[in-house]
C-alpha atoms as a PDB file:
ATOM      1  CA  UNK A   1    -179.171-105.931  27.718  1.00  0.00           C
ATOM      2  CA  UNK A   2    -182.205-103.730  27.011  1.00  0.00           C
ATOM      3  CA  UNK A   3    -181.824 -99.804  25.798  1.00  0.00           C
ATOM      4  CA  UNK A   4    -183.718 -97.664  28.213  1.00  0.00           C
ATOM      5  CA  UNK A   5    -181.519 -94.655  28.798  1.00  0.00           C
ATOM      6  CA  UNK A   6    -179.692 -92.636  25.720  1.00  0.00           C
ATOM      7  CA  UNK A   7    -177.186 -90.208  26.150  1.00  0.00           C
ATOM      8  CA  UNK A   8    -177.343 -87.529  23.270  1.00  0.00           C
ATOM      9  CA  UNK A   9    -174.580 -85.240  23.125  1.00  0.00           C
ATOM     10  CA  UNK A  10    -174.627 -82.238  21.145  1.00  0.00           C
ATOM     11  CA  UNK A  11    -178.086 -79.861  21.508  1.00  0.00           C
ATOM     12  CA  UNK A  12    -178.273 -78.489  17.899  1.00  0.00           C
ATOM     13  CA  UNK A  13    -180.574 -79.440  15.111  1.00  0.00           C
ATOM     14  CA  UNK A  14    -179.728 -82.939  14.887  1.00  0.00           C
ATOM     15  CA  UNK A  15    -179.336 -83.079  18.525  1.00  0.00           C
ATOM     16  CA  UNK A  16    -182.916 -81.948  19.724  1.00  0.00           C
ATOM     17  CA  UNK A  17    -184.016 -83.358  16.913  1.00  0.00           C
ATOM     18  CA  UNK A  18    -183.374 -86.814  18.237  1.00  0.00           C
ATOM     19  CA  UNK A  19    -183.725 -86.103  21.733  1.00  0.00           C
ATOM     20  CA  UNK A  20    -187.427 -85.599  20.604  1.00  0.00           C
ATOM     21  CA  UNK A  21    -187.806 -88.675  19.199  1.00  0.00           C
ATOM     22  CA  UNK A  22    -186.546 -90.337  21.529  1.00  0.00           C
ATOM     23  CA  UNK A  23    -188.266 -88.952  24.313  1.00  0.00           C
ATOM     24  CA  UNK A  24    -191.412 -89.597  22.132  1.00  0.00           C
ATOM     25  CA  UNK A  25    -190.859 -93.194  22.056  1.00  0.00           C
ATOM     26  CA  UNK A  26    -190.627 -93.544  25.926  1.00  0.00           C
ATOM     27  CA  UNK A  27    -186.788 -93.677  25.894  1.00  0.00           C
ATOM     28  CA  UNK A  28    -185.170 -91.647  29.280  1.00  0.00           C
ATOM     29  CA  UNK A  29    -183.174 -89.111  27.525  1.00  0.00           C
ATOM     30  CA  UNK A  30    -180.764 -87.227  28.539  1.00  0.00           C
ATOM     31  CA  UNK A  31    -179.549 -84.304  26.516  1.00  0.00           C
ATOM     32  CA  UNK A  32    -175.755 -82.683  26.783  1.00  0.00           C
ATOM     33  CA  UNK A  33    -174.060 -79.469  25.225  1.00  0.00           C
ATOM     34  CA  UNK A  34    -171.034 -77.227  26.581  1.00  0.00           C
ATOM     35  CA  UNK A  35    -173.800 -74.414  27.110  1.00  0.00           C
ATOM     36  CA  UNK A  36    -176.637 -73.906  29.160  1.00  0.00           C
ATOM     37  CA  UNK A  37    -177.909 -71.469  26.845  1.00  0.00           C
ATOM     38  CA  UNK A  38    -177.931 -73.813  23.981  1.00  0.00           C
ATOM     39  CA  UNK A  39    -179.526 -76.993  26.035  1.00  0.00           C
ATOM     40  CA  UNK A  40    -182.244 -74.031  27.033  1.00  0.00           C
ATOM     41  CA  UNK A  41    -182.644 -73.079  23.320  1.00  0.00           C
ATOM     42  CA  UNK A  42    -183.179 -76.893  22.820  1.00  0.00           C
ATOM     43  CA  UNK A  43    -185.582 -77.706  25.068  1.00  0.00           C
ATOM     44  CA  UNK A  44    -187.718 -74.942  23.969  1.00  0.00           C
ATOM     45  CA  UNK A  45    -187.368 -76.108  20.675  1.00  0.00           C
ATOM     46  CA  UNK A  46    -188.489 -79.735  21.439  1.00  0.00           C
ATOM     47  CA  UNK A  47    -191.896 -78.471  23.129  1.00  0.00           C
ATOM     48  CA  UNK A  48    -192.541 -75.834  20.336  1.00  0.00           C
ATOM     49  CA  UNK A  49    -192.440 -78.727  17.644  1.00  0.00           C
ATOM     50  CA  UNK A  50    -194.469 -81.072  19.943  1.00  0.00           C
ATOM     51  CA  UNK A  51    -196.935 -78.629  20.287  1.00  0.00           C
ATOM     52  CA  UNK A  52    -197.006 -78.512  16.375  1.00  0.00           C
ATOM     53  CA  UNK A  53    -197.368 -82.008  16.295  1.00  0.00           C
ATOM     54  CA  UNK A  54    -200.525 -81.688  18.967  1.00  0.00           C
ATOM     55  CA  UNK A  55    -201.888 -79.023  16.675  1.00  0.00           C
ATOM     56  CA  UNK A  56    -201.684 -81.411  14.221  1.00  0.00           C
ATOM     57  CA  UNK A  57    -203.086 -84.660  15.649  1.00  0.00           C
ATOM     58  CA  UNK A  58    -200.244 -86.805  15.512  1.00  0.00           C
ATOM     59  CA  UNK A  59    -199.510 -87.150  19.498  1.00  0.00           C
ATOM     60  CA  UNK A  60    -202.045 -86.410  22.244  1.00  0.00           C
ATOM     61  CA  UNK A  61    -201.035 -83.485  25.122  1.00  0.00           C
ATOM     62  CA  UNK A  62    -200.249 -86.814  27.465  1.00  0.00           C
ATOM     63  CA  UNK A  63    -197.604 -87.749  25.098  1.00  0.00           C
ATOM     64  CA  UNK A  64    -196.352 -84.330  25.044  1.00  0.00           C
ATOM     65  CA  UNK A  65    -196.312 -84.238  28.517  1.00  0.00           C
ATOM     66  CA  UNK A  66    -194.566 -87.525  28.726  1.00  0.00           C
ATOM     67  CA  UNK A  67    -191.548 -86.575  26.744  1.00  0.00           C
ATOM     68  CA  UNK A  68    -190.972 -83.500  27.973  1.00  0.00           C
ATOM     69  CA  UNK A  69    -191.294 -85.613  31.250  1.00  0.00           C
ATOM     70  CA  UNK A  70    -188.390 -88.320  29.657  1.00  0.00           C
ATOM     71  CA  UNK A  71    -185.994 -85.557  28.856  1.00  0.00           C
ATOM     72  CA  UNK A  72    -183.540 -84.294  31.074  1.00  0.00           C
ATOM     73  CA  UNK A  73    -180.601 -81.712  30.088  1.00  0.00           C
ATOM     74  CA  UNK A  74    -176.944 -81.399  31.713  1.00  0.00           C
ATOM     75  CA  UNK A  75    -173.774 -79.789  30.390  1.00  0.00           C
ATOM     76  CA  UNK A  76    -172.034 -82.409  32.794  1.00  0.00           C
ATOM     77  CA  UNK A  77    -170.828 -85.780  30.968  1.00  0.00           C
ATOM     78  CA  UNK A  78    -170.280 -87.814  33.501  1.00  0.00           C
ATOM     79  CA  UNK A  79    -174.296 -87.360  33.852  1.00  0.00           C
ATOM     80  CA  UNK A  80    -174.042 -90.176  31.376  1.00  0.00           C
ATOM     81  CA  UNK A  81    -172.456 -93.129  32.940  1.00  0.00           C
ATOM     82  CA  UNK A  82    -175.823 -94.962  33.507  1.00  0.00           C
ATOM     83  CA  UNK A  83    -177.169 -94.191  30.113  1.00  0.00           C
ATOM     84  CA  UNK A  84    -177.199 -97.723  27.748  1.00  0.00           C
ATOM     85  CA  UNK A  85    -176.768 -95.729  24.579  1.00  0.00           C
ATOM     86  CA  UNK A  86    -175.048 -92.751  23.251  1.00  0.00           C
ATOM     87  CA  UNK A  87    -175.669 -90.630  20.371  1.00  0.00           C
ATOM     88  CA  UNK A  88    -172.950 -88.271  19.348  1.00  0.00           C
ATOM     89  CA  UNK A  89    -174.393 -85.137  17.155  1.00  0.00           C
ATOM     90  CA  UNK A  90    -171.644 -82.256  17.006  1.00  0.00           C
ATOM     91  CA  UNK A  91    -170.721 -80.306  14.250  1.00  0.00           C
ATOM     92  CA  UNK A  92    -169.223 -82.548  11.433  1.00  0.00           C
ATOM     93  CA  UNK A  93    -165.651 -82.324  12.273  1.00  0.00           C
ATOM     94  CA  UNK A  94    -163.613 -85.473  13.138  1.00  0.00           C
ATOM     95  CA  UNK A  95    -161.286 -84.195  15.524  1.00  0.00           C
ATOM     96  CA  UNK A  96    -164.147 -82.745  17.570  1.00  0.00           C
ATOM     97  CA  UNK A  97    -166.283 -85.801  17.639  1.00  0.00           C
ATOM     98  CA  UNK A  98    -162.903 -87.787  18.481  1.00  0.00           C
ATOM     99  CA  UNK A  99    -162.066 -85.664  21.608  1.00  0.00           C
ATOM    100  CA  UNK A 100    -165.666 -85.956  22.535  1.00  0.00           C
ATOM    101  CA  UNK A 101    -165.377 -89.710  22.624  1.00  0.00           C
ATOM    102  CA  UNK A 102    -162.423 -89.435  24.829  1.00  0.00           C
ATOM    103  CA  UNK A 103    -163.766 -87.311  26.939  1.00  0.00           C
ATOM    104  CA  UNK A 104    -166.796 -89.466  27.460  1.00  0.00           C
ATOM    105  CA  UNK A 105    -165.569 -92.699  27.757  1.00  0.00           C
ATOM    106  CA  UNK A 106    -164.133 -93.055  31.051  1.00  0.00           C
ATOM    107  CA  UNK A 107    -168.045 -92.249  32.521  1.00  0.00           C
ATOM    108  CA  UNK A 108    -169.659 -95.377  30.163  1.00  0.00           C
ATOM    109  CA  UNK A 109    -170.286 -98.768  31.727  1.00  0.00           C
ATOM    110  CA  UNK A 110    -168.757-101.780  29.520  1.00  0.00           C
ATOM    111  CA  UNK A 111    -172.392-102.592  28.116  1.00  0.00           C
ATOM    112  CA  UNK A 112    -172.889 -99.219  26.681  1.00  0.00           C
ATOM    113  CA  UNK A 113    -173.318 -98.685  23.151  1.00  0.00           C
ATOM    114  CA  UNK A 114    -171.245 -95.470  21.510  1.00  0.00           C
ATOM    115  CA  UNK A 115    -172.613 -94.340  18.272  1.00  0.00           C
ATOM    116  CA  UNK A 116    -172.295 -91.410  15.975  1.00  0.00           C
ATOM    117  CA  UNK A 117    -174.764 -89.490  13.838  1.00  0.00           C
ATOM    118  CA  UNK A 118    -171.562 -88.347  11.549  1.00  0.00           C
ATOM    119  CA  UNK A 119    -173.414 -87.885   7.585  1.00  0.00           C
ATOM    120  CA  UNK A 120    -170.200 -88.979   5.871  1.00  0.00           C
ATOM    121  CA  UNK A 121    -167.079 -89.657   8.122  1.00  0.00           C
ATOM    122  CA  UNK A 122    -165.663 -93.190   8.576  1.00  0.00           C
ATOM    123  CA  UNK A 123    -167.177 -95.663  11.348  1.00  0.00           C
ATOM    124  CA  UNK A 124    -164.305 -97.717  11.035  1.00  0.00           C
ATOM    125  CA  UNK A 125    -161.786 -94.602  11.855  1.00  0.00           C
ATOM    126  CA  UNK A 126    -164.032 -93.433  14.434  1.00  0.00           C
ATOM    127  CA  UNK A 127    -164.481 -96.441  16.187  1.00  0.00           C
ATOM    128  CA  UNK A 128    -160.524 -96.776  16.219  1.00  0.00           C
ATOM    129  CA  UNK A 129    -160.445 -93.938  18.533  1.00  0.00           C
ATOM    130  CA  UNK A 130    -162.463 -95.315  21.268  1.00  0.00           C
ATOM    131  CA  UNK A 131    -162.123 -98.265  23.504  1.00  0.00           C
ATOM    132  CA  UNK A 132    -165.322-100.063  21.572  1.00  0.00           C
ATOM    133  CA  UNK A 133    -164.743-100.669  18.189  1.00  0.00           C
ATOM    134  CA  UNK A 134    -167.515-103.780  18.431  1.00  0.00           C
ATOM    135  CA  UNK A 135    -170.184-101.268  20.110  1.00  0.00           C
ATOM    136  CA  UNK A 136    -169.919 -98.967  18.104  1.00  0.00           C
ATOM    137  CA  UNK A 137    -172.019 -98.073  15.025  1.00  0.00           C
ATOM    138  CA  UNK A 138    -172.898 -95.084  12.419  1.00  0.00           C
ATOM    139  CA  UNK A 139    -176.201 -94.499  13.722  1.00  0.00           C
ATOM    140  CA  UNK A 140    -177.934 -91.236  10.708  1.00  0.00           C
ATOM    141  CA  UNK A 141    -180.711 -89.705  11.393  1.00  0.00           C
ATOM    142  CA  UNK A 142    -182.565 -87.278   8.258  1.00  0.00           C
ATOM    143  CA  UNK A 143    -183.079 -83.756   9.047  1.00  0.00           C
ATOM    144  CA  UNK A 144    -185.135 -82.848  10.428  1.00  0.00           C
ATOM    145  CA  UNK A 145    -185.743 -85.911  12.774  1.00  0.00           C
ATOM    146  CA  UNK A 146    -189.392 -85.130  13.952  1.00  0.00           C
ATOM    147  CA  UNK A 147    -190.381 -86.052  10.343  1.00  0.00           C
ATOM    148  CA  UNK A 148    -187.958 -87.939   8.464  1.00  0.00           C
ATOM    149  CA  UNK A 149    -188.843 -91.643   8.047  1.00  0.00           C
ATOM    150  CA  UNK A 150    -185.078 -92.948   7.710  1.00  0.00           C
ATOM    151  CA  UNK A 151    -182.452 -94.052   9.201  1.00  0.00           C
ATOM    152  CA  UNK A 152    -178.716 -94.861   8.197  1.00  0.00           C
ATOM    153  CA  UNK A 153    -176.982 -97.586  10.518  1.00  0.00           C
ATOM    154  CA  UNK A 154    -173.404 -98.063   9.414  1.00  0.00           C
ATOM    155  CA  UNK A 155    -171.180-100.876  11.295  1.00  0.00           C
ATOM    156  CA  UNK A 156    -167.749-100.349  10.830  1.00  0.00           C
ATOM    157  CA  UNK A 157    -164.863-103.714  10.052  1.00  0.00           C
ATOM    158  CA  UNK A 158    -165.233-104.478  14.208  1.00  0.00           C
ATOM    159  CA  UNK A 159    -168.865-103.707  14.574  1.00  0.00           C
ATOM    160  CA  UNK A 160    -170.583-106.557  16.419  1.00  0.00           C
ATOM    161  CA  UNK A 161    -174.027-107.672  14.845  1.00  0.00           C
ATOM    162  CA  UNK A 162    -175.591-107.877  18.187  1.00  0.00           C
ATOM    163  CA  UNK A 163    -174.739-104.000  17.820  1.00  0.00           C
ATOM    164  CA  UNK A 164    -176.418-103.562  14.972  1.00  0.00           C
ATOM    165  CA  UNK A 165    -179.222-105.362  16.123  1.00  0.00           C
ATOM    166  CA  UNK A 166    -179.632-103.472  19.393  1.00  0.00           C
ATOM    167  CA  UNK A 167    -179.552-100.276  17.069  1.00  0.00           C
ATOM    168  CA  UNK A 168    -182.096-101.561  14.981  1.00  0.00           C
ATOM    169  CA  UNK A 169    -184.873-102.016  17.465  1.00  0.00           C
ATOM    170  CA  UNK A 170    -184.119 -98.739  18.812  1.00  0.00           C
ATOM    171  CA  UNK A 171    -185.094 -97.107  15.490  1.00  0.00           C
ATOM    172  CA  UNK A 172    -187.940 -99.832  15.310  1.00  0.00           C
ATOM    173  CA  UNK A 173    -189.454 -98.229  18.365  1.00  0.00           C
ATOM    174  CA  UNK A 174    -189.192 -95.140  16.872  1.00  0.00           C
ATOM    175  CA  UNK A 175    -191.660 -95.842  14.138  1.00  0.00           C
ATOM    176  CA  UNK A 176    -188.961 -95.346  11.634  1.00  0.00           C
ATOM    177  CA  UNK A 177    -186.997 -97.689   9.146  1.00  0.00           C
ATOM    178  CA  UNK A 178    -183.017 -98.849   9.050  1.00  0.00           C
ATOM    179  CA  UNK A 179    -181.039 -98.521   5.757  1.00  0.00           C
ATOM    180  CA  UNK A 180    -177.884-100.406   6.129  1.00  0.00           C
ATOM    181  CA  UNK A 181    -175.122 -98.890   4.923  1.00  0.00           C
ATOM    182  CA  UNK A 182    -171.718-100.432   4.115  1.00  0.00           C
ATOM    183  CA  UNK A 183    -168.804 -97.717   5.545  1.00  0.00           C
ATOM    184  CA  UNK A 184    -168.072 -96.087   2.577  1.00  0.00           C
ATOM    185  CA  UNK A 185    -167.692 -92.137   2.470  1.00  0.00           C
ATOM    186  CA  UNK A 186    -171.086 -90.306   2.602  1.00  0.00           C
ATOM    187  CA  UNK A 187    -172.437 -93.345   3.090  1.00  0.00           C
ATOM    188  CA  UNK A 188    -175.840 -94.118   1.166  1.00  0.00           C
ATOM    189  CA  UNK A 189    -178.620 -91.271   1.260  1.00  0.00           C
ATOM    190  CA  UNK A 190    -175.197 -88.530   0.867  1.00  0.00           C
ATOM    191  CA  UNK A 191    -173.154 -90.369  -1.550  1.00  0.00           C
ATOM    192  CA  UNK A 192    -176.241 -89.370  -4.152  1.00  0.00           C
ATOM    193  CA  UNK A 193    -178.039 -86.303  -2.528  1.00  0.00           C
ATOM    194  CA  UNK A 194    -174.766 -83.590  -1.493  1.00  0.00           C
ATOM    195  CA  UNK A 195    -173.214 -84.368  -5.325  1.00  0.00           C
ATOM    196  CA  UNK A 196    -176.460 -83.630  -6.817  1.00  0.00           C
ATOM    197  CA  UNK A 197    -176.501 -80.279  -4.570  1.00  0.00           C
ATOM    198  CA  UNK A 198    -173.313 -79.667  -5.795  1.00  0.00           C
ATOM    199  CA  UNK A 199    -174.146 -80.570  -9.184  1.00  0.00           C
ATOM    200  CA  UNK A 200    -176.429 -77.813  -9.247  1.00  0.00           C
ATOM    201  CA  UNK A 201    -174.615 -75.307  -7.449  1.00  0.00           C
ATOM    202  CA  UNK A 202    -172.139 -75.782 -10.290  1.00  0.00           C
ATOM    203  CA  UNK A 203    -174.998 -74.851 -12.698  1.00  0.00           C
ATOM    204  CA  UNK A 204    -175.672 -71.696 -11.209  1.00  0.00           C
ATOM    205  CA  UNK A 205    -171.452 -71.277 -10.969  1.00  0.00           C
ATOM    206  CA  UNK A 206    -171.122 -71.510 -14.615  1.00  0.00           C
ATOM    207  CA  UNK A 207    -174.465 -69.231 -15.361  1.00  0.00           C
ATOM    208  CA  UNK A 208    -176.679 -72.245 -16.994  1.00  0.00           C
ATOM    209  CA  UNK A 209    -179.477 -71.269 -14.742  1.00  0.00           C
ATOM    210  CA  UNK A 210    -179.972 -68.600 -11.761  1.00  0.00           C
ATOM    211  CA  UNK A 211    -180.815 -69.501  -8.093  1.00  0.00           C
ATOM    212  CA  UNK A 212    -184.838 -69.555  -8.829  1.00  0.00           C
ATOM    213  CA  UNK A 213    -183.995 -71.369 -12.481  1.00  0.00           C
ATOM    214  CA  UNK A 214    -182.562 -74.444 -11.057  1.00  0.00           C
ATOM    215  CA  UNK A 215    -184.865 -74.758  -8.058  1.00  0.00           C
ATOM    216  CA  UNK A 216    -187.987 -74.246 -10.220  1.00  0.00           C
ATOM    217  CA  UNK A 217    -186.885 -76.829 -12.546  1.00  0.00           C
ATOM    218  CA  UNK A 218    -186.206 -79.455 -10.042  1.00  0.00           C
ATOM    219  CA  UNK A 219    -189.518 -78.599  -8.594  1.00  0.00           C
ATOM    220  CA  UNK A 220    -191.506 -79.052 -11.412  1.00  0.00           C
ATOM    221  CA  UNK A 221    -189.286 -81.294 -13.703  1.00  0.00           C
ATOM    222  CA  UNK A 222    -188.138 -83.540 -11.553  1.00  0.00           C
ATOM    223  CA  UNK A 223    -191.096 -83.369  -8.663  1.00  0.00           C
ATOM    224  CA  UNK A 224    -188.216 -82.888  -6.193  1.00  0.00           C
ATOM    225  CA  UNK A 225    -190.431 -81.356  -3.025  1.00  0.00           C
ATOM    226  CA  UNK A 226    -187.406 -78.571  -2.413  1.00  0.00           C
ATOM    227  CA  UNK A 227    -185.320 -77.201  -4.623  1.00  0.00           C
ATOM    228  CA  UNK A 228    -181.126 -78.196  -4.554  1.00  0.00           C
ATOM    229  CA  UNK A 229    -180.369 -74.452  -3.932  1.00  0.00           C
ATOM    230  CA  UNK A 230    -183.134 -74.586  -1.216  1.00  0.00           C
ATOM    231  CA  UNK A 231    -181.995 -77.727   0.301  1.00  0.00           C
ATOM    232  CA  UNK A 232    -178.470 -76.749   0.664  1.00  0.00           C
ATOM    233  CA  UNK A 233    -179.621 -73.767   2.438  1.00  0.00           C
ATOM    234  CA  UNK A 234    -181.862 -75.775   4.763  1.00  0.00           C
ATOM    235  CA  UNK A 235    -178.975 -78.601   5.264  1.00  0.00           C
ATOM    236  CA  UNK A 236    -175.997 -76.043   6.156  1.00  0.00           C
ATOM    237  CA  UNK A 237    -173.709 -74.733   3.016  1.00  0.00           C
ATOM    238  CA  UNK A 238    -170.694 -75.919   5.923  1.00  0.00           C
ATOM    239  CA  UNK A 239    -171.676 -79.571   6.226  1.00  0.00           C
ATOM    240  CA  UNK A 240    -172.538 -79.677   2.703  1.00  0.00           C
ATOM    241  CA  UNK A 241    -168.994 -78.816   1.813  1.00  0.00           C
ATOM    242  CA  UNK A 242    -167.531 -81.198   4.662  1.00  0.00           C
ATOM    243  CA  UNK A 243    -169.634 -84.238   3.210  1.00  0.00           C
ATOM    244  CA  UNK A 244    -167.843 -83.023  -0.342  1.00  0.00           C
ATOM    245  CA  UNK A 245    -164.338 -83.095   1.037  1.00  0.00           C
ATOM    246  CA  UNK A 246    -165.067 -86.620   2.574  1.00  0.00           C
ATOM    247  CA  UNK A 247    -166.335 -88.106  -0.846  1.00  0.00           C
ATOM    248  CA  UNK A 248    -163.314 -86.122  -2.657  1.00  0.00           C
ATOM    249  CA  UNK A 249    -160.810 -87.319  -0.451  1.00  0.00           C
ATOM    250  CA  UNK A 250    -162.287 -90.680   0.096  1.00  0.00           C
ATOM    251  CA  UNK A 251    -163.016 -91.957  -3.712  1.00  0.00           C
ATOM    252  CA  UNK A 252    -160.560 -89.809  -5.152  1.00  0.00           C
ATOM    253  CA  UNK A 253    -162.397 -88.856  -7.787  1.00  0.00           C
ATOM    254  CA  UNK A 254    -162.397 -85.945  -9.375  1.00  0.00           C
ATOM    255  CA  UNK A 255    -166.249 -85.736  -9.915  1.00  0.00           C
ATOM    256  CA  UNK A 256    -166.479 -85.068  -6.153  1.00  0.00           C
ATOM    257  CA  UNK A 257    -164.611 -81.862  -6.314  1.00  0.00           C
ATOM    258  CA  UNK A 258    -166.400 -79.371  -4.525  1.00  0.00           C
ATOM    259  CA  UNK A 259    -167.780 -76.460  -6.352  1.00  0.00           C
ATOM    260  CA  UNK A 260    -165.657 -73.417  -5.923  1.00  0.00           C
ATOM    261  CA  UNK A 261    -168.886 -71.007  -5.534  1.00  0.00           C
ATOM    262  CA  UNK A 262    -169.940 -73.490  -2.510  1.00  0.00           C
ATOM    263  CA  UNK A 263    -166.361 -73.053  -0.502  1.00  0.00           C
ATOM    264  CA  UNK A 264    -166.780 -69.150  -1.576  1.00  0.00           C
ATOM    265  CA  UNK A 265    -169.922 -69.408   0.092  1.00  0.00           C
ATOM    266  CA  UNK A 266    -168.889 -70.943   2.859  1.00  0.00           C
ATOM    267  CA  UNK A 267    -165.788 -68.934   3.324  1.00  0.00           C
ATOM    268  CA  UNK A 268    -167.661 -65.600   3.937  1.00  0.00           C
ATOM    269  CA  UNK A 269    -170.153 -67.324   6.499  1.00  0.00           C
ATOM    270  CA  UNK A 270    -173.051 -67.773   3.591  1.00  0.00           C
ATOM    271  CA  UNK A 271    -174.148 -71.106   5.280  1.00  0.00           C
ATOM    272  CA  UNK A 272    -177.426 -71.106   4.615  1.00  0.00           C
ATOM    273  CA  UNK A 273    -180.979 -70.759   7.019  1.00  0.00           C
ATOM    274  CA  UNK A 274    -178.657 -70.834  10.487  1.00  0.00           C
ATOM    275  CA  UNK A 275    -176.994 -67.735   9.211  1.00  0.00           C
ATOM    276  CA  UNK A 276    -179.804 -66.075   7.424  1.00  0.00           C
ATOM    277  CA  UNK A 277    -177.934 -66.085   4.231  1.00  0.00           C
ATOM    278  CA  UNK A 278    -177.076 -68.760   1.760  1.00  0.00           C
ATOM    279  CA  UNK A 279    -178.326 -69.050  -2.112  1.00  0.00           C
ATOM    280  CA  UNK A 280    -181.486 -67.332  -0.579  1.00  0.00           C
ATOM    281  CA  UNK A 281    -181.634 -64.324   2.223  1.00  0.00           C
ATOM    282  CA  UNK A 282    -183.514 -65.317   4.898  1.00  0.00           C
ATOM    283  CA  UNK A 283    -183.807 -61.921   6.377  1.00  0.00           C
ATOM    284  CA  UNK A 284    -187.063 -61.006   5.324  1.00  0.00           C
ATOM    285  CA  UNK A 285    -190.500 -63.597   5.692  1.00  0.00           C
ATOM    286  CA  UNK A 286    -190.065 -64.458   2.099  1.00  0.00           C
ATOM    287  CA  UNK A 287    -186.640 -65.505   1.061  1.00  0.00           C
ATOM    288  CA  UNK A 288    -185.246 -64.093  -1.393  1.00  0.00           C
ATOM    289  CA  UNK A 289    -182.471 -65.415  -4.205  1.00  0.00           C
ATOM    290  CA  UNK A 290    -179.239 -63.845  -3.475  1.00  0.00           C
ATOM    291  CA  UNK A 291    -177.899 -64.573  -7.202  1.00  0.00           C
END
């Protein structure tokens, strides 16, 4: 069995962001979300950022025109039953991705791979819910998609390797590389990056640096591109603290404890970019440190 259509279902940053890749790469894609609205906001999105990508001489307008061509939206699942692959992208919530499985499966041929692009929860778990533990896989993307070179493929205890492998030369196609990650919480590129974020918002909690201290010095002193602060804001304050529950819960250590500033954050809707207010405000052009 070849992979030629892929089922993506959730149409936020993640999701678009893969349904543009995919779409890139000559996959048929078809794109779901409970809202019109949000599959419209999606689509829009996809052409604005391969027009940037035109601008910037890294497709032609025919390849544009081609994906845009490739991708097709529905807020219908059972639009999915001839698709070969399926990417789940909701919010990172177990219980949500676990009724979304159910609700999907009855529409999926036998052949048909059912993947998740869950940053930190269990494969194995997930998997457990559905009614193909062998086909299914973690399958990660890096936001944002468009751009990041990575990608995390997780099997979980039943994953087949002919799964894997399927997966694999998916992400091949896509001009990007496969890190293969064991199932452990947070799995590889979150296990190190969301303690460091928290690491630092911990800095700022205990007044060793402010907001534009401790990005600045990762900046410059440790030639980190963005900022931790920065990053947080750009990766969602929400799924940062979800990633930290999974590691604390999952290790049981108490080095994974999640900052007390971060769930204050998150508990008055601080959640970074989305909501135009996180460690920075995003209300104005230039952002500005909100501690």
């Amino acid at each position: 069995m070849s992979i030629n259509r892929i089922g993506i279902i959730g149409a936020g940053q993640m999701g678009n962001g893969i349904a543009h890749v995919m779409a890139l790469a000559d996959y048929e894609v078809i794109l779901t979300d409970v809202s019109k609205e949000h599959l419209n906001s999606a689509t829009a999105k996809i052409a604005q950022n391969l027009e940037r990508q035109i601008l910037a001489n890294k497709i032609s307008k025919a390849q544009c025109a081609q994906a845009l061509e490739n991708l097709t939206t529905t807020i219908d699942l059972e639009v999915l039953a001839n698709t070969d692959l399926i990417i789940e992208a909701v919010n990172e919530k177990e219980e949500l991705k676990r009724k979304i499985f159910h609700s999907v499966m009855p529409y999926l041929k036998d052949h048909t791979l059912l993947t998740s692009n869950t940053s930190s929860i269990s494969i194995t778990r997930l998997a457990s819910s559905t009614d193909r533990p062998e086909k299914f896989l973690g399958f990660h993307f890096m936001n944002p998609v468009p751009i990041m070179q990575l990608v995390e493929l997780i099997p979980g205890i039943a994953t087949t390797q002919d799964t894997f492998e399927k997966c694999s030369l998916v992400v091949d196609r896509l001009g990007k590389t496969v890190a293969r990650s064991e199932d452990f919480p947070a799995f590889i590129v979150n296990r190190i990056l969301i303690p460091m974020i928290n690491e630092a918002i911990y800095t700022l909690y205990e007044g060793v640096g402010s907001v534009e201290a401790i990005d600045t010095s990762l900046k410059l002193g440790a030639n980190h591109p963005m900022g931790p602060l920065e990053l947080a804001d750009f990766i969602g304050l929400d799924t940062c603290l979800a990633i930290m529950n999974v590691l604390h819960e999952g290790l049981a250590d108490t080095k994974y404890r999640p900052c007390p500033l971060l769930t204050k954050y998150v508990e008055a809707g601080w959640l970074g970019k989305k909501s135009k207010r996180g460690f920075y405000d995003y209300e104005t052009d230039t952002p500005s440190p909100t501690r």
